[in-house]
C-alpha atoms as a PDB file:
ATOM      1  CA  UNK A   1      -6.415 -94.859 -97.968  1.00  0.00           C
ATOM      2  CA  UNK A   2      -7.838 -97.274 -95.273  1.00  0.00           C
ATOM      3  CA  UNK A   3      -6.563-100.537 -93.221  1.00  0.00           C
ATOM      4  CA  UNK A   4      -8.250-103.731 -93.641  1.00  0.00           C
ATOM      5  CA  UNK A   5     -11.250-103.112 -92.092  1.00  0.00           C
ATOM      6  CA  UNK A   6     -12.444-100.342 -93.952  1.00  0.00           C
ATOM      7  CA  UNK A   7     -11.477 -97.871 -91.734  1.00  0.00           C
ATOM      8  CA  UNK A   8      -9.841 -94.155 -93.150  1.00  0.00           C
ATOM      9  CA  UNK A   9      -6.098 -93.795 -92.305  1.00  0.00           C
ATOM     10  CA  UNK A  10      -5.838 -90.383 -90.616  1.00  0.00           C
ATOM     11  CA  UNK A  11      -9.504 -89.119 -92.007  1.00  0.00           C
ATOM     12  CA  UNK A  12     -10.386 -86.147 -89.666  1.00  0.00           C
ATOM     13  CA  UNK A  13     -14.063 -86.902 -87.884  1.00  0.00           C
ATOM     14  CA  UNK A  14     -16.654 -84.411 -88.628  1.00  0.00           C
ATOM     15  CA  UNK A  15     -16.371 -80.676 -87.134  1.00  0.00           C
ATOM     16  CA  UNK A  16     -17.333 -80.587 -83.791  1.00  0.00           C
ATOM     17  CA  UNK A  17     -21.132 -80.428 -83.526  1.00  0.00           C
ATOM     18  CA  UNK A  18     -22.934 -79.332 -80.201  1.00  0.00           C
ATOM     19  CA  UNK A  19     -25.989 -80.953 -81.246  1.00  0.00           C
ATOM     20  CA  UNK A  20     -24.901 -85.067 -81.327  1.00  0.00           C
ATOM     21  CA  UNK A  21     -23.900 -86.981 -78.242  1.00  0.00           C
ATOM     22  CA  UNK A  22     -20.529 -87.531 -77.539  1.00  0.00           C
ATOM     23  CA  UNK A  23     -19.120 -90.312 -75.198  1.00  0.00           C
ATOM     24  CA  UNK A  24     -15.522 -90.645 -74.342  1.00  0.00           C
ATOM     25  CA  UNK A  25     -13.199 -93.198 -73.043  1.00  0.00           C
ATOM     26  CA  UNK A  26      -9.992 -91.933 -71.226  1.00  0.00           C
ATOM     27  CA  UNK A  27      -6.948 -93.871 -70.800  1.00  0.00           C
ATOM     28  CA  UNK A  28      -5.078 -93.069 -74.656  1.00  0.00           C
ATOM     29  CA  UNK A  29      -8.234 -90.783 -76.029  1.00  0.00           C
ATOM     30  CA  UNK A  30      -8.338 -87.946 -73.975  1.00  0.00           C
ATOM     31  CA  UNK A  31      -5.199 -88.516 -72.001  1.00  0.00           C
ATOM     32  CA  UNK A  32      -2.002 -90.289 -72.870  1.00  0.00           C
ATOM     33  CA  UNK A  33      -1.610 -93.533 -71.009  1.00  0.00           C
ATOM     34  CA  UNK A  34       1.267 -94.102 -68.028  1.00  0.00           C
ATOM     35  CA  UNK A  35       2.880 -96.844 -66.388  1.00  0.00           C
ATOM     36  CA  UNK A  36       0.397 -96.983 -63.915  1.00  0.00           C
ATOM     37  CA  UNK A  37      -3.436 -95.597 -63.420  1.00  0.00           C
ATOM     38  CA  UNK A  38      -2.266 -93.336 -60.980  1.00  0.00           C
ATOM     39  CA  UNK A  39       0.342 -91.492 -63.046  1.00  0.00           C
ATOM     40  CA  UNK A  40      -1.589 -89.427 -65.741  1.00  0.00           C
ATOM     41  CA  UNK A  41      -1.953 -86.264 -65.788  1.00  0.00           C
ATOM     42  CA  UNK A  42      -5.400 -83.797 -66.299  1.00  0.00           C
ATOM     43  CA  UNK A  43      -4.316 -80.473 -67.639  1.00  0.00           C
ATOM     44  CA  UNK A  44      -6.851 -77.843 -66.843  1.00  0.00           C
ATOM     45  CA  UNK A  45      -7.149 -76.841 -70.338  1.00  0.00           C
ATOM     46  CA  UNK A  46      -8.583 -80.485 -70.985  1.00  0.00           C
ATOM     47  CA  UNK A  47     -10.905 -79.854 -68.436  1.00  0.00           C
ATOM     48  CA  UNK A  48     -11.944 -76.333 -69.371  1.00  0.00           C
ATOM     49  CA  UNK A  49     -12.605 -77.918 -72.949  1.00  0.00           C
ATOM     50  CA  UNK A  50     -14.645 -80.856 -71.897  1.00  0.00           C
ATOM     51  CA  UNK A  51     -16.594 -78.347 -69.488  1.00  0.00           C
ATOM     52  CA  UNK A  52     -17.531 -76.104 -72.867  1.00  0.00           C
ATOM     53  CA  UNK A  53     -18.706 -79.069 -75.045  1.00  0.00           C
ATOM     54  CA  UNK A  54     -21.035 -80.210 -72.008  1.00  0.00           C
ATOM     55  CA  UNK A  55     -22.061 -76.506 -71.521  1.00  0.00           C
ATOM     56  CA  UNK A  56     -22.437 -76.227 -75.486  1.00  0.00           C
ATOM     57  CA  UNK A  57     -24.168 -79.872 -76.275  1.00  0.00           C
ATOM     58  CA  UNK A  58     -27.013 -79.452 -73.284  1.00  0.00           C
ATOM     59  CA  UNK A  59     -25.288 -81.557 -71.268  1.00  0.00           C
ATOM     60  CA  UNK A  60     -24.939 -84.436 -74.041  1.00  0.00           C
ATOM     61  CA  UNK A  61     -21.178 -85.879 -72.966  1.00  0.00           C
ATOM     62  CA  UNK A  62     -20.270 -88.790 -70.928  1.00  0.00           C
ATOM     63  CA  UNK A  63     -17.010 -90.697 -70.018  1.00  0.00           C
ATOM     64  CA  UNK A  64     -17.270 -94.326 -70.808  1.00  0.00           C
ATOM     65  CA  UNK A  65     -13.987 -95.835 -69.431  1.00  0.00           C
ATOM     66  CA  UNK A  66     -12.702 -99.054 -67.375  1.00  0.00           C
ATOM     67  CA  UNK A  67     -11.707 -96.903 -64.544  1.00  0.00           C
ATOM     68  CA  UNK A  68     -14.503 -96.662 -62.008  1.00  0.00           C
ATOM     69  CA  UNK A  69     -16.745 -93.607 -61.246  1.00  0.00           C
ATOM     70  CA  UNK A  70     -15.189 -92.291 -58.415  1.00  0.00           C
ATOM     71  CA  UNK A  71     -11.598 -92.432 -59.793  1.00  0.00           C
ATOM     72  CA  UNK A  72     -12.653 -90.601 -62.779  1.00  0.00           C
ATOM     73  CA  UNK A  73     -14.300 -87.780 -61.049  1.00  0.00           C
ATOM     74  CA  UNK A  74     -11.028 -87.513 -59.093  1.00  0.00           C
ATOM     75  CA  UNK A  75      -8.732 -87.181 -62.588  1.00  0.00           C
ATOM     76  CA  UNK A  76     -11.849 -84.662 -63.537  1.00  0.00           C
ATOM     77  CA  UNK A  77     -12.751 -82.557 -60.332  1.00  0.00           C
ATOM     78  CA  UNK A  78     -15.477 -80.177 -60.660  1.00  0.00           C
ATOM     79  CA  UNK A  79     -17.404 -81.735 -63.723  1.00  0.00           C
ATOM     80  CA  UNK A  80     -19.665 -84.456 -62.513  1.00  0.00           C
ATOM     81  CA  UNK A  81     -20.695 -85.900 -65.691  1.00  0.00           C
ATOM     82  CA  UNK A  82     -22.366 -89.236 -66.346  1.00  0.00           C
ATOM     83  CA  UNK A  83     -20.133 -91.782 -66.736  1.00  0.00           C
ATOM     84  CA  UNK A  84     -19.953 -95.519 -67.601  1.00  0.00           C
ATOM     85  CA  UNK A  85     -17.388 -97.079 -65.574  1.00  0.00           C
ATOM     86  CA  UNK A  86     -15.670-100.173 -65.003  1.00  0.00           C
ATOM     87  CA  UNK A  87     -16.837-100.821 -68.692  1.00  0.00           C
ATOM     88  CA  UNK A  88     -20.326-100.271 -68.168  1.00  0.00           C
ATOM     89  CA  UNK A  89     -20.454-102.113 -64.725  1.00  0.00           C
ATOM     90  CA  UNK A  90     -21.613 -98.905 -63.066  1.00  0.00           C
ATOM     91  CA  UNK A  91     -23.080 -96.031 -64.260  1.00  0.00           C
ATOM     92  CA  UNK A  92     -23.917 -92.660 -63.291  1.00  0.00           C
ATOM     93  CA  UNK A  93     -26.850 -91.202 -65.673  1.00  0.00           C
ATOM     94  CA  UNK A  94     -27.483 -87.757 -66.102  1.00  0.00           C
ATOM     95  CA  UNK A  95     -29.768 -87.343 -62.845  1.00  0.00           C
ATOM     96  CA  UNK A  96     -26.804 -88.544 -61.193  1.00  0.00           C
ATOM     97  CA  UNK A  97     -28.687 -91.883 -60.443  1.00  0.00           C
ATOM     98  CA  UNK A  98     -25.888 -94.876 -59.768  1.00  0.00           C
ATOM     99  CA  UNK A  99     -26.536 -98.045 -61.537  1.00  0.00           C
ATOM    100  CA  UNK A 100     -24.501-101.178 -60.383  1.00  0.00           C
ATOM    101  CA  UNK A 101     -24.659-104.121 -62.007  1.00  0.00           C
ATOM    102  CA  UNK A 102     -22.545-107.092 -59.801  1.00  0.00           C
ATOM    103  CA  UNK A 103     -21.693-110.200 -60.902  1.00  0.00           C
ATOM    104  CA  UNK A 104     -24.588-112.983 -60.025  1.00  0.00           C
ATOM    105  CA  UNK A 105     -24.487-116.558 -58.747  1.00  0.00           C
ATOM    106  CA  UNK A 106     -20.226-116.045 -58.281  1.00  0.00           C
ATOM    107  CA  UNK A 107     -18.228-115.716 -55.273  1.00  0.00           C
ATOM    108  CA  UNK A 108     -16.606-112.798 -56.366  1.00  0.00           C
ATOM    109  CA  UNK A 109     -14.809-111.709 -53.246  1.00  0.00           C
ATOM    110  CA  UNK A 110     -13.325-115.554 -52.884  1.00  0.00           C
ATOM    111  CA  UNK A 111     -12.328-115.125 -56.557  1.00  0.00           C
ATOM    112  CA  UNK A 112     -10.700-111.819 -56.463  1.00  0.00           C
ATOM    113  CA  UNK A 113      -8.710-113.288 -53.448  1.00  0.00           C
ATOM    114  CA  UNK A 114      -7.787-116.214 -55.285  1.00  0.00           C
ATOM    115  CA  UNK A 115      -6.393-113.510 -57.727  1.00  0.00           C
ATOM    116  CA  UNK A 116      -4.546-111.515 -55.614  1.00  0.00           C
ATOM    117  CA  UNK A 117      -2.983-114.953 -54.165  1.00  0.00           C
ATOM    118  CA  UNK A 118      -1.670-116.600 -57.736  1.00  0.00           C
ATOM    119  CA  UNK A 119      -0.069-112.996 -58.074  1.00  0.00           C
ATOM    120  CA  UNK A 120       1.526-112.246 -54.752  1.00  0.00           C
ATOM    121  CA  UNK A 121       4.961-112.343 -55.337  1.00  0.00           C
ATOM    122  CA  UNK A 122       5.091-111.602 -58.946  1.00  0.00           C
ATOM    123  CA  UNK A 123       7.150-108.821 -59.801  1.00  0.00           C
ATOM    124  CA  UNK A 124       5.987-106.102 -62.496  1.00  0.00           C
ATOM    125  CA  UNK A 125       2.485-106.661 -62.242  1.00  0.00           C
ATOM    126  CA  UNK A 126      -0.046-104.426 -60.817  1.00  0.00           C
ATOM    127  CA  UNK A 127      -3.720-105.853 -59.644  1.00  0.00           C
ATOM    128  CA  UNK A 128      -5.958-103.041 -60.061  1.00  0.00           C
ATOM    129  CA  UNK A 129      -9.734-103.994 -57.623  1.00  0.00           C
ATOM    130  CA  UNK A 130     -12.299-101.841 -59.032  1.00  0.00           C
ATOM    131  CA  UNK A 131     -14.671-103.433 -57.055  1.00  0.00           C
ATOM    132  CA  UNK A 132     -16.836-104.770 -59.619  1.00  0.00           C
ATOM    133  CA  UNK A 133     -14.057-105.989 -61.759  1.00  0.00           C
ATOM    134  CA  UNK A 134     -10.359-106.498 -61.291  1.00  0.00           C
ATOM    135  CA  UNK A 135      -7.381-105.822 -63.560  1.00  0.00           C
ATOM    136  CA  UNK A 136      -4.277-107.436 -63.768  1.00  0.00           C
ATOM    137  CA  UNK A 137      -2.062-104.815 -65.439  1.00  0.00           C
ATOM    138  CA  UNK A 138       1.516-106.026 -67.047  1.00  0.00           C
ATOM    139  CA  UNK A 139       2.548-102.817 -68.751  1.00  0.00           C
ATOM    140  CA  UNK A 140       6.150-102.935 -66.694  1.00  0.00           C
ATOM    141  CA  UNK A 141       6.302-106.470 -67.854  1.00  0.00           C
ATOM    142  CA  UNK A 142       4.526-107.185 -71.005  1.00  0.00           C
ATOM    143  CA  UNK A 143       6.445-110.639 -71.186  1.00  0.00           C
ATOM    144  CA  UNK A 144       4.293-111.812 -68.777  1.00  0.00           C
ATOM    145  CA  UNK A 145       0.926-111.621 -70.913  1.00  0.00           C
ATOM    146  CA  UNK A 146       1.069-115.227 -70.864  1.00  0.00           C
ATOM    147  CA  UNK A 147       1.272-116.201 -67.590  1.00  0.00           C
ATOM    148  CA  UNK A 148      -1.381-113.895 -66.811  1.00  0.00           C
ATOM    149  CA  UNK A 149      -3.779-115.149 -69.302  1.00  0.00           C
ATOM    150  CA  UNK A 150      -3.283-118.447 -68.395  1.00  0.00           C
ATOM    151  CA  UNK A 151      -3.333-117.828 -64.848  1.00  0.00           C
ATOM    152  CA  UNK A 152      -6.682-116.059 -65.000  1.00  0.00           C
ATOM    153  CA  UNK A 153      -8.312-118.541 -67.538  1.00  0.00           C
ATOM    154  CA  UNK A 154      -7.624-121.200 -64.983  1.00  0.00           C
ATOM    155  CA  UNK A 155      -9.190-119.194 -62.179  1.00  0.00           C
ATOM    156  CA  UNK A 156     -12.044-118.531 -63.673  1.00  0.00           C
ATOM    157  CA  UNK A 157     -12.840-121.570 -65.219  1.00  0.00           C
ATOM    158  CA  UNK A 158     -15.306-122.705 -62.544  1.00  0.00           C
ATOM    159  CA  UNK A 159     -17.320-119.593 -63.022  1.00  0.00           C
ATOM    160  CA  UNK A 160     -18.353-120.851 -66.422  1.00  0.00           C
ATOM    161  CA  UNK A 161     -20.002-117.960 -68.348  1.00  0.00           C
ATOM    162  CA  UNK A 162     -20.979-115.726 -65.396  1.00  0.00           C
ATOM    163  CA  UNK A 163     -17.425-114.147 -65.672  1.00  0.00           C
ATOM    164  CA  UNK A 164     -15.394-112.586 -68.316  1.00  0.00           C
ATOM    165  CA  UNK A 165     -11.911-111.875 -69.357  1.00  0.00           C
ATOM    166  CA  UNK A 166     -11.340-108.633 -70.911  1.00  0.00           C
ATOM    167  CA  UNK A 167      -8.600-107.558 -72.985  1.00  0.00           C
ATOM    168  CA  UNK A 168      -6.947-104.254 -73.134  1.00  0.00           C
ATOM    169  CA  UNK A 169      -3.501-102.342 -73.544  1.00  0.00           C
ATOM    170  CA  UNK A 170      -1.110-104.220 -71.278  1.00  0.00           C
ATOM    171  CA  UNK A 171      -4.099-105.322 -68.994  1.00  0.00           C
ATOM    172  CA  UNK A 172      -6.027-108.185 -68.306  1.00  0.00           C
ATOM    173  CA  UNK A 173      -9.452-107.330 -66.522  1.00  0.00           C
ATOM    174  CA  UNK A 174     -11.813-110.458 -64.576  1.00  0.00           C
ATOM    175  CA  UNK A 175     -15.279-108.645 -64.895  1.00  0.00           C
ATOM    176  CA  UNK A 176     -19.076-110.023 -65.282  1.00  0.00           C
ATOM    177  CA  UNK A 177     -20.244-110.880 -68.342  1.00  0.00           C
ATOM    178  CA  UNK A 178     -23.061-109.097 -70.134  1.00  0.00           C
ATOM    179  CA  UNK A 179     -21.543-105.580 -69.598  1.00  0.00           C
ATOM    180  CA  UNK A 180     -19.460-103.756 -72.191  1.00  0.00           C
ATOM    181  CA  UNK A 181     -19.208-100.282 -73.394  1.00  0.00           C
ATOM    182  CA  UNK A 182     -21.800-100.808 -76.126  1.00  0.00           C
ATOM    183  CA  UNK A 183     -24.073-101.502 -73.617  1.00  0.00           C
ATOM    184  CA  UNK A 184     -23.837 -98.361 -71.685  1.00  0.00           C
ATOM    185  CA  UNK A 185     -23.334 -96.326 -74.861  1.00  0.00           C
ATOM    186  CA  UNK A 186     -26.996 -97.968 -75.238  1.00  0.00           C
ATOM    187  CA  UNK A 187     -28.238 -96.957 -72.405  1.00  0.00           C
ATOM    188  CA  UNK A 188     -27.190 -93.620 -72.066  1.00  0.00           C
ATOM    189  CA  UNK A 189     -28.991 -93.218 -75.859  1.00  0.00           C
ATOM    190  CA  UNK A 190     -32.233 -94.248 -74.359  1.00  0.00           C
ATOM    191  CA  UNK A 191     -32.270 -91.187 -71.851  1.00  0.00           C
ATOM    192  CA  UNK A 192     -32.256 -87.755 -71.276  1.00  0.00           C
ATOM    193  CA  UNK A 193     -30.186 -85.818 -73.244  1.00  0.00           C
ATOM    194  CA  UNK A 194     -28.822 -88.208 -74.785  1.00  0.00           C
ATOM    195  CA  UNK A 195     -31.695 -89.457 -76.702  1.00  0.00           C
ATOM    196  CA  UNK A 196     -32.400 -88.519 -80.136  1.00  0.00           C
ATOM    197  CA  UNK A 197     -29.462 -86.702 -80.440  1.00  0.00           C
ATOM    198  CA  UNK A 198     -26.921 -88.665 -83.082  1.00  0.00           C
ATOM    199  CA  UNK A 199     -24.082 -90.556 -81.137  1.00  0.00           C
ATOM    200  CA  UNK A 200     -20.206 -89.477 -81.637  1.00  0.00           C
ATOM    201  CA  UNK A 201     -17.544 -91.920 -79.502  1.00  0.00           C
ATOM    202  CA  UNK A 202     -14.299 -91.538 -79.364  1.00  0.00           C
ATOM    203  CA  UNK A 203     -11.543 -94.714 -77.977  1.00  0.00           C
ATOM    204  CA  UNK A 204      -8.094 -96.244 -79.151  1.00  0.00           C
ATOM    205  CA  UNK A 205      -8.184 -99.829 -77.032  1.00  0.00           C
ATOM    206  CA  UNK A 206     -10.203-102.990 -78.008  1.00  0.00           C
ATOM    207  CA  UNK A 207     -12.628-102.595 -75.473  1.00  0.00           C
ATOM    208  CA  UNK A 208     -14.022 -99.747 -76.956  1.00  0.00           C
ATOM    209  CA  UNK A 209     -15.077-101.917 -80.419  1.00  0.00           C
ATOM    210  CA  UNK A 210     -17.882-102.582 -78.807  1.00  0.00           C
ATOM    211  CA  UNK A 211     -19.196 -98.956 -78.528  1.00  0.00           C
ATOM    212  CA  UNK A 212     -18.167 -98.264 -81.866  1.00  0.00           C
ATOM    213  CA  UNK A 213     -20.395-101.207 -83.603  1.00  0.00           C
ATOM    214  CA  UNK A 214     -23.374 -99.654 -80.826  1.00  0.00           C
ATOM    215  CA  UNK A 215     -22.692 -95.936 -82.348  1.00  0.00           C
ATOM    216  CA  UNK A 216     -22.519 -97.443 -85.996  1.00  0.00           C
ATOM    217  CA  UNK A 217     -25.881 -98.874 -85.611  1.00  0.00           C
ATOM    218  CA  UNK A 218     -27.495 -96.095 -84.308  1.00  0.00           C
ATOM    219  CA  UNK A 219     -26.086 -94.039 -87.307  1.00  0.00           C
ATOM    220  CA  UNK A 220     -23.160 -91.835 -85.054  1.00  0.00           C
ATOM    221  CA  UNK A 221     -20.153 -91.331 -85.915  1.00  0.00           C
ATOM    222  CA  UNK A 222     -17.472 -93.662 -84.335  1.00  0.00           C
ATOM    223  CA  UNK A 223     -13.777 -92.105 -83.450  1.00  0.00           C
ATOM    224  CA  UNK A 224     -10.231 -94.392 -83.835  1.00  0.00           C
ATOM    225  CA  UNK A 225      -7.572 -93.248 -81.913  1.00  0.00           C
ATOM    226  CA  UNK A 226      -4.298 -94.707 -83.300  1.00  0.00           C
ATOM    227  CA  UNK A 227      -3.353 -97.623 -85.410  1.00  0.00           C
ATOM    228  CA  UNK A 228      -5.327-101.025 -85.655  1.00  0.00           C
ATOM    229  CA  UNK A 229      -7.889-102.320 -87.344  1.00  0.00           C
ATOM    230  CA  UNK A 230     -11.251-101.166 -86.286  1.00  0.00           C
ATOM    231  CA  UNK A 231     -15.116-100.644 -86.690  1.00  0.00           C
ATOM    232  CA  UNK A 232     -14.564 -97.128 -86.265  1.00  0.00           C
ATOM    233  CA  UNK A 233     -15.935 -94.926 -89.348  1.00  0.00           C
ATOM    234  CA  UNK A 234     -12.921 -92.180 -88.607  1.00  0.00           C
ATOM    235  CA  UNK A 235      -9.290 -92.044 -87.109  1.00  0.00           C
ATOM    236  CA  UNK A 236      -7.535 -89.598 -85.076  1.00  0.00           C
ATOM    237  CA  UNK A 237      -3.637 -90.187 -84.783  1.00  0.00           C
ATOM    238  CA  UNK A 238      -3.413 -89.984 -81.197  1.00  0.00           C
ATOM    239  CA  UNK A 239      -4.688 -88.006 -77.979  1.00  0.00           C
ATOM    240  CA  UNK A 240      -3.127 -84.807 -78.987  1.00  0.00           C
ATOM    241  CA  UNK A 241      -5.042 -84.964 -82.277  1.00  0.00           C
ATOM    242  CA  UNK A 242      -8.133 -85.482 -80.489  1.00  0.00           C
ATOM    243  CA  UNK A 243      -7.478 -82.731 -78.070  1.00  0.00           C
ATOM    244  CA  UNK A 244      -7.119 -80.708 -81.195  1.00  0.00           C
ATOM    245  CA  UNK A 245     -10.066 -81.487 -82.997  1.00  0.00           C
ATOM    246  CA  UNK A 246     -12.092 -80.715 -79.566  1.00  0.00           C
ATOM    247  CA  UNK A 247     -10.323 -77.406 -79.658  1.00  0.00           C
ATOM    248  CA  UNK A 248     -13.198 -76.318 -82.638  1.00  0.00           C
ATOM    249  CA  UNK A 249     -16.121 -76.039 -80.272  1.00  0.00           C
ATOM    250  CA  UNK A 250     -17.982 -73.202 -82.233  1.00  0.00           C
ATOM    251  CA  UNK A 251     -18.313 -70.586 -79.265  1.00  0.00           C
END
């Protein structure tokens, strides 16, 4: 049985195999999402898990996430692995080299000001500066998805296609254009020890369709989390079936 886009309904991924890369976005894949960025919790079992598939797959596993680098290695402490954050924006490889990638021919702090103005004294939302991007987060007040589209599409306007708009779960995120989660999925493939290894990712929100069409084309296996339709070749009910599947690392 499978939704509209092809996609099995509850078809477990593939065992667990130490030899593929995996990539993983956060937020609603390995951790259930909260009211705010600040309130999830990182149990240390999660941690102890994620440390044994790095351990097992020679290093081969990366976060790819809209939270930024240094946030995640706070949620994560004591595991240092690369990461794509702020949807590919920045990047921290394997060597631990940073990669930045800022938005061009913008005046991004003016902009991000002009943001934080139109928003001031609107109750429920939560502006979320990343530095290289900025979200606009409505979860406390989803009836205000409107305003804040509209607000942000005007804002932006005069940036023409230098800056995007980026959808997600109860968020709304200003970023620069030409950076996504397939990209950095793409990059990480094309290094060290990632490369020539066969990709596995793993994400639940819109922004991570863009890894899974990267991972599809490069042969991997791409991971659903939840309902929707998807590119994704598998599904996984939710983060505690994900957890579980992780659970099979052969020892």
């Amino acid at each position: 049985m499978s939704d509209e886009s092809g996609t099995p309904h509850a078809a477990r991924p593939p065992e667990v195999d130490a030899t593929r890369a995996f990539f993983f976005d956060v937020d609603g894949t390995l951790l259930e999402i909260a009211e705010t960025p600040s309130g999830v919790r990182v149990e240390a079992e999660l941690i102890a898990t994620i440390r044994r598939l790095h351990e097992r797959s020679g290093g081969a596993v990366a976060f790819i996430s809209g939270r930024n680098v240094a946030d995640i290695d706070v949620l994560f402490p004591g595991l240092r692995l690369p990461i794509a954050g702020q949807h590919g924006l920045e990047r921290r490889d394997a060597s631990g080299a940073l990669h930045h990638h800022a938005p061009e021919g913008v005046d991004w702090p003016g902009l991000k000001a002009r943001i934080h103005t139109a928003f001031a004294d609107v109750e429920g939302l939560l502006l979320e500066d990343k530095g290289l991007s900025l979200a606009v987060h409505f979860r406390q007040q989803p009836s205000l998805e409107g305003r804040v589209a509209e607000t942000l599409q005007r804002l932006v306007a005069g940036a023409g296609d230098a800056i995007k708009l980026q959808p997600g779960k109860c968020v709304l995120e200003v970023k620069p254009a030409g950076r996504d989660k397939g990209t950095a999925i793409a990059e990480f493939m094309a290094e060290p020890p990632f490369a020539g290894r066969r990709p596995v990712f793993v994400g639940d929100d819109v922004t991570d369709e863009y890894g899974f069409r990267v991972v599809n084309d490069l042969g991997g296996d791409s991971v659903k989390v939840g309902e929707g339709q998807s590119a994704a070749r598998w599904r996984l009910e939710n983060v505690q079936a994900v957890r579980a599947w992780l659970a099979d690392i052969p020892a």
